[in-house]
C-alpha atoms as a PDB file:
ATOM      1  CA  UNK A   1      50.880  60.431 -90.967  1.00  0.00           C
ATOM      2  CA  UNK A   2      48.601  58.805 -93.311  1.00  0.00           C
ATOM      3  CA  UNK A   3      49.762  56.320 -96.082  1.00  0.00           C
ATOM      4  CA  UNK A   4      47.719  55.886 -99.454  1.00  0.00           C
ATOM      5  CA  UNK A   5      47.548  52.649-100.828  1.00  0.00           C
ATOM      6  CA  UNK A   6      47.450  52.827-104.683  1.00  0.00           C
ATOM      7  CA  UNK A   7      46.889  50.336-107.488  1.00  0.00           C
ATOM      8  CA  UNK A   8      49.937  48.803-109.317  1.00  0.00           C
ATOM      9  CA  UNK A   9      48.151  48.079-112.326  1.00  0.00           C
ATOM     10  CA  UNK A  10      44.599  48.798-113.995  1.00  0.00           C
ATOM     11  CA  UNK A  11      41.859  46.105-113.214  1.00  0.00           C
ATOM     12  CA  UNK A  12      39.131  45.589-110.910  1.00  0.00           C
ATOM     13  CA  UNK A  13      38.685  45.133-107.372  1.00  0.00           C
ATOM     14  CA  UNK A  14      37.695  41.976-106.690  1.00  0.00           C
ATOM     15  CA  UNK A  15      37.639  41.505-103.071  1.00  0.00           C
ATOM     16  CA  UNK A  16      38.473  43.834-100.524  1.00  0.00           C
ATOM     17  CA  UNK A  17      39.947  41.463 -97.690  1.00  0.00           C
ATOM     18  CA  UNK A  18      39.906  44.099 -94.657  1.00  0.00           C
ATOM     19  CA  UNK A  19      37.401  46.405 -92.916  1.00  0.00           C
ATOM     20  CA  UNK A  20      37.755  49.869 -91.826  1.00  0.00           C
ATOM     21  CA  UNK A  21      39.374  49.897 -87.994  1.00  0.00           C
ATOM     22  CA  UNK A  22      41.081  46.625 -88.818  1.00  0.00           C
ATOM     23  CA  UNK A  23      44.885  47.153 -87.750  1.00  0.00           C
ATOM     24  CA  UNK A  24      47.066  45.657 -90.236  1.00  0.00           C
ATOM     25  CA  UNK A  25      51.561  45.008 -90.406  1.00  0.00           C
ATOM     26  CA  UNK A  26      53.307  45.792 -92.993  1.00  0.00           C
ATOM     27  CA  UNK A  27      52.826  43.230 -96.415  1.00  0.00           C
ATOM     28  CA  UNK A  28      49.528  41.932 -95.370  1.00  0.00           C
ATOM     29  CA  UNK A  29      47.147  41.478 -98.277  1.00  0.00           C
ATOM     30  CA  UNK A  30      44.506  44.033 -98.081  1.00  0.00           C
ATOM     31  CA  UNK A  31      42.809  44.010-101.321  1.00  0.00           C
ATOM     32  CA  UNK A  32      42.834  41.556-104.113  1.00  0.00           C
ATOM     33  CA  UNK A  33      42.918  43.476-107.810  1.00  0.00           C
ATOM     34  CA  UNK A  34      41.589  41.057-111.096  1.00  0.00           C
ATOM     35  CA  UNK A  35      43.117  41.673-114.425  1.00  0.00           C
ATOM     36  CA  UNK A  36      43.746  39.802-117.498  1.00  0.00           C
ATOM     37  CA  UNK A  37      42.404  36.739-115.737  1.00  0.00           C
ATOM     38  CA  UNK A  38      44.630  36.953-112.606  1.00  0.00           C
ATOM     39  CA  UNK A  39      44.181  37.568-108.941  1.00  0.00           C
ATOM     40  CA  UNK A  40      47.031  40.235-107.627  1.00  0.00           C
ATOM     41  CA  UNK A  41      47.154  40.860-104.320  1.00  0.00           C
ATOM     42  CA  UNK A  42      47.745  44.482-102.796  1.00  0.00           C
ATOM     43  CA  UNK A  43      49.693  44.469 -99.707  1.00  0.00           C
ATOM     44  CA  UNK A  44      50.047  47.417 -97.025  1.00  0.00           C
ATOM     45  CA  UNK A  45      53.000  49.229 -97.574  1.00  0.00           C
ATOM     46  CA  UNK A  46      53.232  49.584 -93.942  1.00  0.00           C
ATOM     47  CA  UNK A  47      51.833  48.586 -90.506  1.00  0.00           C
ATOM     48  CA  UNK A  48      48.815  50.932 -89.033  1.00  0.00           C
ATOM     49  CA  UNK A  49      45.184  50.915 -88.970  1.00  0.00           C
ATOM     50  CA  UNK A  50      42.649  50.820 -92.031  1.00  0.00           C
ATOM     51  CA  UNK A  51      40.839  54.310 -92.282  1.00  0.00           C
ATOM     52  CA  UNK A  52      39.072  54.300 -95.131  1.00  0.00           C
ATOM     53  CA  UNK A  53      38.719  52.608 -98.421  1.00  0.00           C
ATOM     54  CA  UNK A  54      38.060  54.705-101.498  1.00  0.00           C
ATOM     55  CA  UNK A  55      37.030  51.886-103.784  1.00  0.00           C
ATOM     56  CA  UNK A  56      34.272  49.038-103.652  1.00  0.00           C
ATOM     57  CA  UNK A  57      34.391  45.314-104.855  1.00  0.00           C
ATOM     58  CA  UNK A  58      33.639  45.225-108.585  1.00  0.00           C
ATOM     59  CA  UNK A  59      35.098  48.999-109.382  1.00  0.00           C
ATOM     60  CA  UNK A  60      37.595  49.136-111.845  1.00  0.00           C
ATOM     61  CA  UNK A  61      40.655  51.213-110.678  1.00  0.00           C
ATOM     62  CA  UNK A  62      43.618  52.680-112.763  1.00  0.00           C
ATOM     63  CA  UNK A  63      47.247  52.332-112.147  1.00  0.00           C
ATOM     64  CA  UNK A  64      48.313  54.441-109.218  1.00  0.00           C
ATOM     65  CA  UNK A  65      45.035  55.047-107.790  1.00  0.00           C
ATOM     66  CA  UNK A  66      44.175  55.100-104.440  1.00  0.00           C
ATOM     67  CA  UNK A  67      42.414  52.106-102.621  1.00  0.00           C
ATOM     68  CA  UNK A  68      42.963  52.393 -98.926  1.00  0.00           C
ATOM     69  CA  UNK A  69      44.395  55.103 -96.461  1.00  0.00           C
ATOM     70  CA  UNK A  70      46.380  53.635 -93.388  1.00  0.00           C
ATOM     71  CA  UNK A  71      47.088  55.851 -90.631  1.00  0.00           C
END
């Protein structure tokens, strides 16, 4: 079953650490989110395999959105 990986806070995405295919465990930094002058780090929720990515370095994202899929 797939597992959406969403934003905890509004910013921008400033790098996105993994690729598509990559497998990943559970609490390893996938994306790293810029706001206010600070780097936070989004971390899988759970172990799997990257699917897709619905956002791009340099986007800026809303609270709760999704970033990643991880199936």
């Amino acid at each position: 079953m797939p597992t959406e990986v969403q934003a905890q806070i509004t910013g921008n995405v400033w790098k996105i650490v993994k690729a598509i295919g990559d497998p990943v465990v559970e609490g390893e930094e996938l994306i790293i989110l810029e706001s206010m002058k600070m780097e936070i780090p989004v971390e899988a929720p759970c172990g799997g395999r990257i699917s897709e990515f619905r956002v791009s370095e340099g986007e800026s994202v809303e609270e709760g959105a999704v970033l990643a899929v991880i199936e």
